[in-house]
C-alpha atoms as a PDB file:
ATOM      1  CA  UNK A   1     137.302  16.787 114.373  1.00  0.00           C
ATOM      2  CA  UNK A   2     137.464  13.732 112.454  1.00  0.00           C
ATOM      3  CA  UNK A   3     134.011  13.910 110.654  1.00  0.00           C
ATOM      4  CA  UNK A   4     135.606  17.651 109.326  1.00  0.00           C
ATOM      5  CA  UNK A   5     138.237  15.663 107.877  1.00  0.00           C
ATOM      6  CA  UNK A   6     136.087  12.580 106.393  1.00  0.00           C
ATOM      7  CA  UNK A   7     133.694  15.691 104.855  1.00  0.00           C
ATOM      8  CA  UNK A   8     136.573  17.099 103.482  1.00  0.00           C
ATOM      9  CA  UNK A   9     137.925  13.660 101.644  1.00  0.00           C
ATOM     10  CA  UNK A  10     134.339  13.284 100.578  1.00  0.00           C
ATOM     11  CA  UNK A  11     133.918  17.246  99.209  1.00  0.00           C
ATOM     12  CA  UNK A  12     138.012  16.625  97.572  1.00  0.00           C
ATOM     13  CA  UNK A  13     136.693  13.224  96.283  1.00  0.00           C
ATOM     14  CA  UNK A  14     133.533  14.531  94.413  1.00  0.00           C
ATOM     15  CA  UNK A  15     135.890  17.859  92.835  1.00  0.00           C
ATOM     16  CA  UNK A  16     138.620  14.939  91.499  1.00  0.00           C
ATOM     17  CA  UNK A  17     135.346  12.606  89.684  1.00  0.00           C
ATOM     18  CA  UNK A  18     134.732  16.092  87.852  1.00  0.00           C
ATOM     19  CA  UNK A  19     138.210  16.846  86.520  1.00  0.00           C
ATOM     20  CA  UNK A  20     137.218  19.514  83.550  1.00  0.00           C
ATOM     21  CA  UNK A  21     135.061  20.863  86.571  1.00  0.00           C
ATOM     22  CA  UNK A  22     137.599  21.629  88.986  1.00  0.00           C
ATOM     23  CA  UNK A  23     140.610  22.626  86.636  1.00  0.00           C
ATOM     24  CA  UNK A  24     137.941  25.591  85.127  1.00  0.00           C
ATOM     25  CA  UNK A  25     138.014  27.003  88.246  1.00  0.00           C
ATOM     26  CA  UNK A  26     141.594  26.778  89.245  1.00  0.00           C
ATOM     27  CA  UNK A  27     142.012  28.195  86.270  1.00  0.00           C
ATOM     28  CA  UNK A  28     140.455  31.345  87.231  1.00  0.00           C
ATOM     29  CA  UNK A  29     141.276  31.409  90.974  1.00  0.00           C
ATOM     30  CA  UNK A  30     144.775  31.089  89.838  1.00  0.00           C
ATOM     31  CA  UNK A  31     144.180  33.901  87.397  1.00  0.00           C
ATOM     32  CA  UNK A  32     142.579  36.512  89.545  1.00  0.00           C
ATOM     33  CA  UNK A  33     145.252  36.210  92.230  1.00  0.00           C
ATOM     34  CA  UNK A  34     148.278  36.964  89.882  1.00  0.00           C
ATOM     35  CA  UNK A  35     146.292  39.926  88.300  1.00  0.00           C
ATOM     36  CA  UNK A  36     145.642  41.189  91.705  1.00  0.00           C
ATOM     37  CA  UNK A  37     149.537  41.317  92.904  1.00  0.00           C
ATOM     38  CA  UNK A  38     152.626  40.123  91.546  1.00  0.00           C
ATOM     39  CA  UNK A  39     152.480  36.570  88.789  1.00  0.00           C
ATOM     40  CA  UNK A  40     154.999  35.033  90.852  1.00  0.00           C
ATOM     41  CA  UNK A  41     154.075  33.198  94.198  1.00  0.00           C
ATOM     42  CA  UNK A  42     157.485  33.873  95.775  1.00  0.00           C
ATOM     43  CA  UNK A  43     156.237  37.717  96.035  1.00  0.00           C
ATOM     44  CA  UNK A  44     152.377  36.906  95.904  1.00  0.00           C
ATOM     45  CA  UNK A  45     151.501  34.521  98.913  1.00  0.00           C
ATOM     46  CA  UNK A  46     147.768  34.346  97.623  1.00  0.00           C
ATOM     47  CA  UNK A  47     148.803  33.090  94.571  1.00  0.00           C
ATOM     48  CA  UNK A  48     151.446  30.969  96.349  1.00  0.00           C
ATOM     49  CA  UNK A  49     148.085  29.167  98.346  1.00  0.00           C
ATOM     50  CA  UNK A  50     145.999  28.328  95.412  1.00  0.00           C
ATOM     51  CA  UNK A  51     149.528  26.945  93.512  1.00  0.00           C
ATOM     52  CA  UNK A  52     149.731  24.730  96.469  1.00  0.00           C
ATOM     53  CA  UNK A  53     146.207  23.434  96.787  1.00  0.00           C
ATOM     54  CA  UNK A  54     146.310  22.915  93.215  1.00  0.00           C
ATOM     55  CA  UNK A  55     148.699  20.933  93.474  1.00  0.00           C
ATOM     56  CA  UNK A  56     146.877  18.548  95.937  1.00  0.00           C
ATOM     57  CA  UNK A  57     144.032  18.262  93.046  1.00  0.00           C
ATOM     58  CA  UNK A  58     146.582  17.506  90.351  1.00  0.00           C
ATOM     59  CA  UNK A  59     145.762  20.390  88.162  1.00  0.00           C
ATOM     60  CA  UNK A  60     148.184  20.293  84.887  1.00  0.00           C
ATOM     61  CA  UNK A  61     151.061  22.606  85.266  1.00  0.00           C
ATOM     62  CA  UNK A  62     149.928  23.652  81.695  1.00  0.00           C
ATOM     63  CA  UNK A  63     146.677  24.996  83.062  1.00  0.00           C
ATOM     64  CA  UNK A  64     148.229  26.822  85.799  1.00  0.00           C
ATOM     65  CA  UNK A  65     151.004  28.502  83.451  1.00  0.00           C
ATOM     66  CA  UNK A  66     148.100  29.495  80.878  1.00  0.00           C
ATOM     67  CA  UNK A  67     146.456  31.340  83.578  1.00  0.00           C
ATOM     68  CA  UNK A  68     149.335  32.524  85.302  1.00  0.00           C
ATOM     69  CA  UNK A  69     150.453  34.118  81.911  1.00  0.00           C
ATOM     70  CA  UNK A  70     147.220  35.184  81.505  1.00  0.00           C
ATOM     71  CA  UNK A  71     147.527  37.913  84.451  1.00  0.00           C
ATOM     72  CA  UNK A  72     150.678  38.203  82.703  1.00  0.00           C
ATOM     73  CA  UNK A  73     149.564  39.835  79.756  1.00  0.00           C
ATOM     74  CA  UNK A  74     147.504  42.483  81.101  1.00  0.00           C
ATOM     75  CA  UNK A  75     143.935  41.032  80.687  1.00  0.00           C
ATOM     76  CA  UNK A  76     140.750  43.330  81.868  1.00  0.00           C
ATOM     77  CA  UNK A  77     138.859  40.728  82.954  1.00  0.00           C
ATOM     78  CA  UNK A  78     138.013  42.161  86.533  1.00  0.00           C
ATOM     79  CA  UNK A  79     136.102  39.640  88.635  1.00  0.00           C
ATOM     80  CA  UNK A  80     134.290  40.563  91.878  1.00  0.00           C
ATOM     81  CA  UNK A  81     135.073  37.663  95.265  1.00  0.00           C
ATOM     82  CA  UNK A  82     131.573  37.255  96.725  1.00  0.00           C
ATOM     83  CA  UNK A  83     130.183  34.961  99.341  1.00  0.00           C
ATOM     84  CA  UNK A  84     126.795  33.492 100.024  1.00  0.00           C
ATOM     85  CA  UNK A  85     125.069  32.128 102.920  1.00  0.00           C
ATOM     86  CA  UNK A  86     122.064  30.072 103.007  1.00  0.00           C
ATOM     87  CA  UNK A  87     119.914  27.232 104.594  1.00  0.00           C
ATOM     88  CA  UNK A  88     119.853  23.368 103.196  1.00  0.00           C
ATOM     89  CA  UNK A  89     117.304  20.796 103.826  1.00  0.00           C
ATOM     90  CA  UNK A  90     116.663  20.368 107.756  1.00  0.00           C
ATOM     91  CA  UNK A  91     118.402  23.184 108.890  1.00  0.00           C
ATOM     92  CA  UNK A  92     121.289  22.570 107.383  1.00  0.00           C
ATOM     93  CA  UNK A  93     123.670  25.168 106.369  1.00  0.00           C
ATOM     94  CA  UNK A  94     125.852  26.282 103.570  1.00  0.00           C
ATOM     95  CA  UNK A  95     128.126  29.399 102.619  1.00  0.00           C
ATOM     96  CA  UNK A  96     128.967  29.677  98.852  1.00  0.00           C
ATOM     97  CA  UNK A  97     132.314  31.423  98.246  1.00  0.00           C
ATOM     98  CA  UNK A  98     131.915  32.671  94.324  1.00  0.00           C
ATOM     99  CA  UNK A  99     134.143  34.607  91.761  1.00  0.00           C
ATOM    100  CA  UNK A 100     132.117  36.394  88.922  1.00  0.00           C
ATOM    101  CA  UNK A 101     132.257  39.132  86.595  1.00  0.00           C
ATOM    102  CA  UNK A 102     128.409  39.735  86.390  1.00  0.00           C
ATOM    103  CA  UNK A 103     127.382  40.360  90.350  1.00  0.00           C
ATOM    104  CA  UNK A 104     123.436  40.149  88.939  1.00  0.00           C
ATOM    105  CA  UNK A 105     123.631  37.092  87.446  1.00  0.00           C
ATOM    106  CA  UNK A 106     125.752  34.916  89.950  1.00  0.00           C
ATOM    107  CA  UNK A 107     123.155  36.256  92.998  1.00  0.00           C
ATOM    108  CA  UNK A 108     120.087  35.280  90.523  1.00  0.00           C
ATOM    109  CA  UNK A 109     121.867  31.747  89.973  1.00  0.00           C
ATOM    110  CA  UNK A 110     122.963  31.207  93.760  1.00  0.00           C
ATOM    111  CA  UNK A 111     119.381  31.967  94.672  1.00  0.00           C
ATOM    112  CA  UNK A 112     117.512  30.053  91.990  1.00  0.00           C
ATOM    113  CA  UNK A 113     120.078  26.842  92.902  1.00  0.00           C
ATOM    114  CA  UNK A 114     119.262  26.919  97.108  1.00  0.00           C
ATOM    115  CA  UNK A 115     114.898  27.799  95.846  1.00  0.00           C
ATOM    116  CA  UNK A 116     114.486  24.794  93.511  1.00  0.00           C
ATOM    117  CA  UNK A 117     116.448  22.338  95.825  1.00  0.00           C
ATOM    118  CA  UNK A 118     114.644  22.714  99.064  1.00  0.00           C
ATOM    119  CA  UNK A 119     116.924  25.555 100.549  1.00  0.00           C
ATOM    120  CA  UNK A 120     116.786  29.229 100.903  1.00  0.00           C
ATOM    121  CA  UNK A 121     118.696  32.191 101.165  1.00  0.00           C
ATOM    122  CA  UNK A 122     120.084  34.115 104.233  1.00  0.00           C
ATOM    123  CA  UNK A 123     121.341  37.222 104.607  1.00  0.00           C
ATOM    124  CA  UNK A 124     125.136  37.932 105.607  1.00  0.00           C
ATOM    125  CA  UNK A 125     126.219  36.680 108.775  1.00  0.00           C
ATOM    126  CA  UNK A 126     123.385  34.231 108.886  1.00  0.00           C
ATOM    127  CA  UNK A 127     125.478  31.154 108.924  1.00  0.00           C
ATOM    128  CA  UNK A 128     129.080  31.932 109.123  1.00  0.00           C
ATOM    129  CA  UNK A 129     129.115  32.588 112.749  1.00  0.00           C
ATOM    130  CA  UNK A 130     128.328  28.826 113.020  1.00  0.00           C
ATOM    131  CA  UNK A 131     131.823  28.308 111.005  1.00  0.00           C
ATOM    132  CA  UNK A 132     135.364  28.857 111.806  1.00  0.00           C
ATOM    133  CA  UNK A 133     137.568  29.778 109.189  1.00  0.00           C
ATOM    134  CA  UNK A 134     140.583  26.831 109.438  1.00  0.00           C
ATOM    135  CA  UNK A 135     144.213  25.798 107.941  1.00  0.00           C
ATOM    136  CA  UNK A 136     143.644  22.446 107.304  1.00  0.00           C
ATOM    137  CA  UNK A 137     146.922  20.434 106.036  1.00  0.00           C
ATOM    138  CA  UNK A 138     147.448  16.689 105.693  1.00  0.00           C
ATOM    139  CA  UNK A 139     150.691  13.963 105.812  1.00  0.00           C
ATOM    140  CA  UNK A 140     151.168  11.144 105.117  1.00  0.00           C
ATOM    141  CA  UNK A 141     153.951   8.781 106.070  1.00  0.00           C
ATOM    142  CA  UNK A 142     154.627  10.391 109.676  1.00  0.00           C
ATOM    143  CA  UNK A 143     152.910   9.812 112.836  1.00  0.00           C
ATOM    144  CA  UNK A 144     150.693  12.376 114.633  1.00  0.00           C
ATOM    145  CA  UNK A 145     153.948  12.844 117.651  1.00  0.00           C
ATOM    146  CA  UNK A 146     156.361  13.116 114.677  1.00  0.00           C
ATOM    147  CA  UNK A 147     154.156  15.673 113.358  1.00  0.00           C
ATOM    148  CA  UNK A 148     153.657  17.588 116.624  1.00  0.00           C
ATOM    149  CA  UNK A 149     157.648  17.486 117.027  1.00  0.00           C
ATOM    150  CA  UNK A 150     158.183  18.868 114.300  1.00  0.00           C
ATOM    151  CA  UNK A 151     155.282  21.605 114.948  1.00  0.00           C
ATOM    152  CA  UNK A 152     157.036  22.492 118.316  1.00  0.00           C
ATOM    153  CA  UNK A 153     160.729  22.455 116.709  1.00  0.00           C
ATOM    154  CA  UNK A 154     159.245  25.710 114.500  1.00  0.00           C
ATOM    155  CA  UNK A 155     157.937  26.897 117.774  1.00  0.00           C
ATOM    156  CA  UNK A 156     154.093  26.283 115.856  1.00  0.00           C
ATOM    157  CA  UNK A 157     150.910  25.458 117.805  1.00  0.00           C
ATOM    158  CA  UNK A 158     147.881  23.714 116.109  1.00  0.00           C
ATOM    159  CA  UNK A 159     144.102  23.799 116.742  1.00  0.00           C
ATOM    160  CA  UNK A 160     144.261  19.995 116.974  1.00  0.00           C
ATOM    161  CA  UNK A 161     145.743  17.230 115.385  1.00  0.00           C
ATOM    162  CA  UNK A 162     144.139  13.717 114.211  1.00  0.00           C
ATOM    163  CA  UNK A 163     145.345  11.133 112.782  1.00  0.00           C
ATOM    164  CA  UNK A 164     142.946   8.679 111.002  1.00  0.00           C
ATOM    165  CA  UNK A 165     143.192   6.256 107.545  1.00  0.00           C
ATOM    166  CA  UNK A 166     147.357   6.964 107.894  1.00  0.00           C
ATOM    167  CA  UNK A 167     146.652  10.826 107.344  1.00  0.00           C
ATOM    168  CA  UNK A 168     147.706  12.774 110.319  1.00  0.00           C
ATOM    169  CA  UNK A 169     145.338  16.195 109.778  1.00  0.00           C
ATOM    170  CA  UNK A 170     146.398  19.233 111.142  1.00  0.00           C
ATOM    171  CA  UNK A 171     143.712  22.222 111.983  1.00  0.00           C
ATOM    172  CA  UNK A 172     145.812  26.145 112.801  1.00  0.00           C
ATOM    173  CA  UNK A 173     144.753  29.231 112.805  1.00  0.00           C
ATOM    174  CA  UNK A 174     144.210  30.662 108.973  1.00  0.00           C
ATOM    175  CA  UNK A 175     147.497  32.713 109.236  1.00  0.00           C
ATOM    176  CA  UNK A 176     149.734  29.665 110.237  1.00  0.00           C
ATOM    177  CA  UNK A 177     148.982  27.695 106.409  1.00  0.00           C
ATOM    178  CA  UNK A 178     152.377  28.937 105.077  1.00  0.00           C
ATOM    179  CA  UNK A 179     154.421  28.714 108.772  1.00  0.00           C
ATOM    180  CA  UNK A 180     152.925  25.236 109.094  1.00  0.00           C
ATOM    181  CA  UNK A 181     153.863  24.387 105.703  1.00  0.00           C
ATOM    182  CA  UNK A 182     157.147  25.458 105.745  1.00  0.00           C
ATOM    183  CA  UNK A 183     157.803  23.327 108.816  1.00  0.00           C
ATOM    184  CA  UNK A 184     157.245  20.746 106.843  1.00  0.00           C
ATOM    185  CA  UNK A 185     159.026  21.309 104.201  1.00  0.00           C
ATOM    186  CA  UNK A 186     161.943  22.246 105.946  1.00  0.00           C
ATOM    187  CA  UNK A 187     161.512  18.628 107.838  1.00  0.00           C
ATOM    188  CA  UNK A 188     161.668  17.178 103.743  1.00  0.00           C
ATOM    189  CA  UNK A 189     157.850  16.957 104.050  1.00  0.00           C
ATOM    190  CA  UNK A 190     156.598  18.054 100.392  1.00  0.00           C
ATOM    191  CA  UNK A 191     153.736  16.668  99.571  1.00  0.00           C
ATOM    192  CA  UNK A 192     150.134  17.128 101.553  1.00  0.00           C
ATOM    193  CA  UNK A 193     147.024  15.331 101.043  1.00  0.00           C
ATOM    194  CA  UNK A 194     145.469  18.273 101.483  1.00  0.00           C
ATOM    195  CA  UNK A 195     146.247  21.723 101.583  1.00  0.00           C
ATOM    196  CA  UNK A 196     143.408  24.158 102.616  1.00  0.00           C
ATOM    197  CA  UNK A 197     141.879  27.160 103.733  1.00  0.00           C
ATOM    198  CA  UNK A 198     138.820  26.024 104.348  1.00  0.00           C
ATOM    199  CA  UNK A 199     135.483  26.863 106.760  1.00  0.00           C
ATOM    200  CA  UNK A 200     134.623  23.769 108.896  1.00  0.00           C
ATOM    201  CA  UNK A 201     131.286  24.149 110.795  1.00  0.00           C
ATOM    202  CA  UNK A 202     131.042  24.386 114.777  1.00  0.00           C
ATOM    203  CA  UNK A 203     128.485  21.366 114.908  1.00  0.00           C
ATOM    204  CA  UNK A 204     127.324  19.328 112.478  1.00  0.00           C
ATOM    205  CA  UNK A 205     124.199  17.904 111.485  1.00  0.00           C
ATOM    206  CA  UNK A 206     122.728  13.962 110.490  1.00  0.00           C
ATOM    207  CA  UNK A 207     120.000  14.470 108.047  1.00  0.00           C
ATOM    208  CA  UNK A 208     117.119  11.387 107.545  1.00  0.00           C
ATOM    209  CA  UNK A 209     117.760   9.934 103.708  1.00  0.00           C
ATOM    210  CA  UNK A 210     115.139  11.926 102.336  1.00  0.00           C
ATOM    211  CA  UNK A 211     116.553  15.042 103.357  1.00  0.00           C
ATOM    212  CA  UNK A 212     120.263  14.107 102.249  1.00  0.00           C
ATOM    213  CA  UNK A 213     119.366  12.980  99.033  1.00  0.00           C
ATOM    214  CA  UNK A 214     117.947  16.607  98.528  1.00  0.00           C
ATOM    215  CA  UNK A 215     120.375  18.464 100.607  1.00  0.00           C
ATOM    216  CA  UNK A 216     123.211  16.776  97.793  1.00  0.00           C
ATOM    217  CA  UNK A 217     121.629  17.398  94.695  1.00  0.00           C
ATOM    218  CA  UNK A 218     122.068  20.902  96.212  1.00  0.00           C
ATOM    219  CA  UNK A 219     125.270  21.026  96.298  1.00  0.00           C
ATOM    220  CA  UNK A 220     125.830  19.501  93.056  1.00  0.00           C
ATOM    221  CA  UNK A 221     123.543  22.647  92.000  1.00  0.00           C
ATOM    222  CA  UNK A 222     125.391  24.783  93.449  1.00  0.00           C
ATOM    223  CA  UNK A 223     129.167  23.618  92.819  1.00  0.00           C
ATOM    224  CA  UNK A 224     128.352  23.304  89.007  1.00  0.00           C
ATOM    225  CA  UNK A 225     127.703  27.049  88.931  1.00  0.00           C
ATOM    226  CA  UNK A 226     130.575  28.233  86.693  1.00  0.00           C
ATOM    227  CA  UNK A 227     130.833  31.511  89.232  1.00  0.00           C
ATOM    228  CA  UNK A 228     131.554  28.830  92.338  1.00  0.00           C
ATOM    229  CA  UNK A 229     134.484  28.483  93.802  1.00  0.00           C
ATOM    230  CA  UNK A 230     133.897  26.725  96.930  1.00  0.00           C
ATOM    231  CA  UNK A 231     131.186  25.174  99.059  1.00  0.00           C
ATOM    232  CA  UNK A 232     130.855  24.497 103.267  1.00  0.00           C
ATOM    233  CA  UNK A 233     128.391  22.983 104.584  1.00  0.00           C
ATOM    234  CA  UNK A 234     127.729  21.615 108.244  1.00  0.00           C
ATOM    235  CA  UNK A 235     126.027  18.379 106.819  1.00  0.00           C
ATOM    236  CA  UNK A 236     127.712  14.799 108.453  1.00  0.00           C
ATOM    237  CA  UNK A 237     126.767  12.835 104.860  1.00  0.00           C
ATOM    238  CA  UNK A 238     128.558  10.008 106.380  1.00  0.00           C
ATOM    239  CA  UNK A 239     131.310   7.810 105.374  1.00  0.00           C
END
């Protein structure tokens, strides 16, 4: 799994060069979950997720309180969750996780993003059985058997753990994120290099130059729709 984990330095990498980017749309990730239960993560674990990968981009606690009182007060902004799937350069393939408040014009902006960058549309299910949707949470400071102690001590099993560039990565089933992280925390572990729920592809593929170059000016298409949330992809783009 360690080319998931390089993709997902390189995906976390390109969000933190395009700070205004990324905060917008914590900013309304954050809000939507507090409308839709209670504004405080200790009662809303949704909300308490998206605090905590926030928190691994180094979103402004301002930001997050604006939205979070935002909910507060009762706003009727409803927004729909929606997800995409679709085919990149070579094969490749990509599922686009969106929150919008005008269903036609996200789909007509998704579509028009994968047609003029060499990709194409596919229907539900086209792509996401290739995916597995994955806890992904990183350390720093501990080794991968002092990680894996303290994984069996909470009486926790992971996917897999790696440890690479003085990370240790762990990959768990989706509903282990908050067990996982609490065994952490309660081992004085508080900070993560990353904190996700996050698809990572079955395979993955190499494209030829050509084909990358165009395959990542989709992407950037794609991720600078203000209705995006989140991008996967199965593309190795390499170190």
């Amino acid at each position: 799994m360690g080319r998931k984990w390089n993709n997902i330095k390189e995906k976390k990498a390109s969000k933190d060069a395009n700070t205004s980017r990324v905060y917008s749309k914590f900013a309304l990730e954050i809000y939507v979950v507090a409308k839709q239960g209670e504004p405080d993560p200790e009662a809303n674990q949704a909300l308490k997720f998206v605090l905590e990968r926030a928190k691994t981009y180094n979103v402004p606690r301002n930001i997050i309180d604006r939205a979070i009182e935002k909910a507060k007060g009762g706003a009727e902004e409803n927004y729909d969750e929606l997800r995409y799937e679709g085919f990149g350069p070579s094969g490749s393939m990509i599922i686009v996780d969106a929150l919008t408040n005008n269903v036609n014009r996200t789909a007509s902006n998704v579509r028009a993003a994968f047609g003029k960058n060499g990709g194409n549309m596919g229907v539900s299910g086209s792509v996401s059985y290739m995916f597995d949707s994955t806890a992904v949470i990183g350390i720093e400071g501990k080794t991968e058997e002092e990680v894996l102690e303290i994984l069996m001590e909470a009486d926790l099993d992971a996917r897999d753990i790696l440890e690479e560039d003085d990370t240790v990565i762990v990959y768990a089933e989706p509903d282990q994120f908050h067990a996982v992280q609490e065994a952490f925390k309660s081992a004085g572990i508080n900070e993560f290099a990353v904190a996700e729920l996050t698809m990572l592809p079955q395979n993955e593929v190499t494209l030829e130059a050509d084909a990358q170059a165009q395959f990542e000016k989709l992407i950037d298409a794609l991720e600078d729709l203000e209705d995006v949330q989140r991008v996967y992809h199965n593309a190795d783009l390499g170190e």
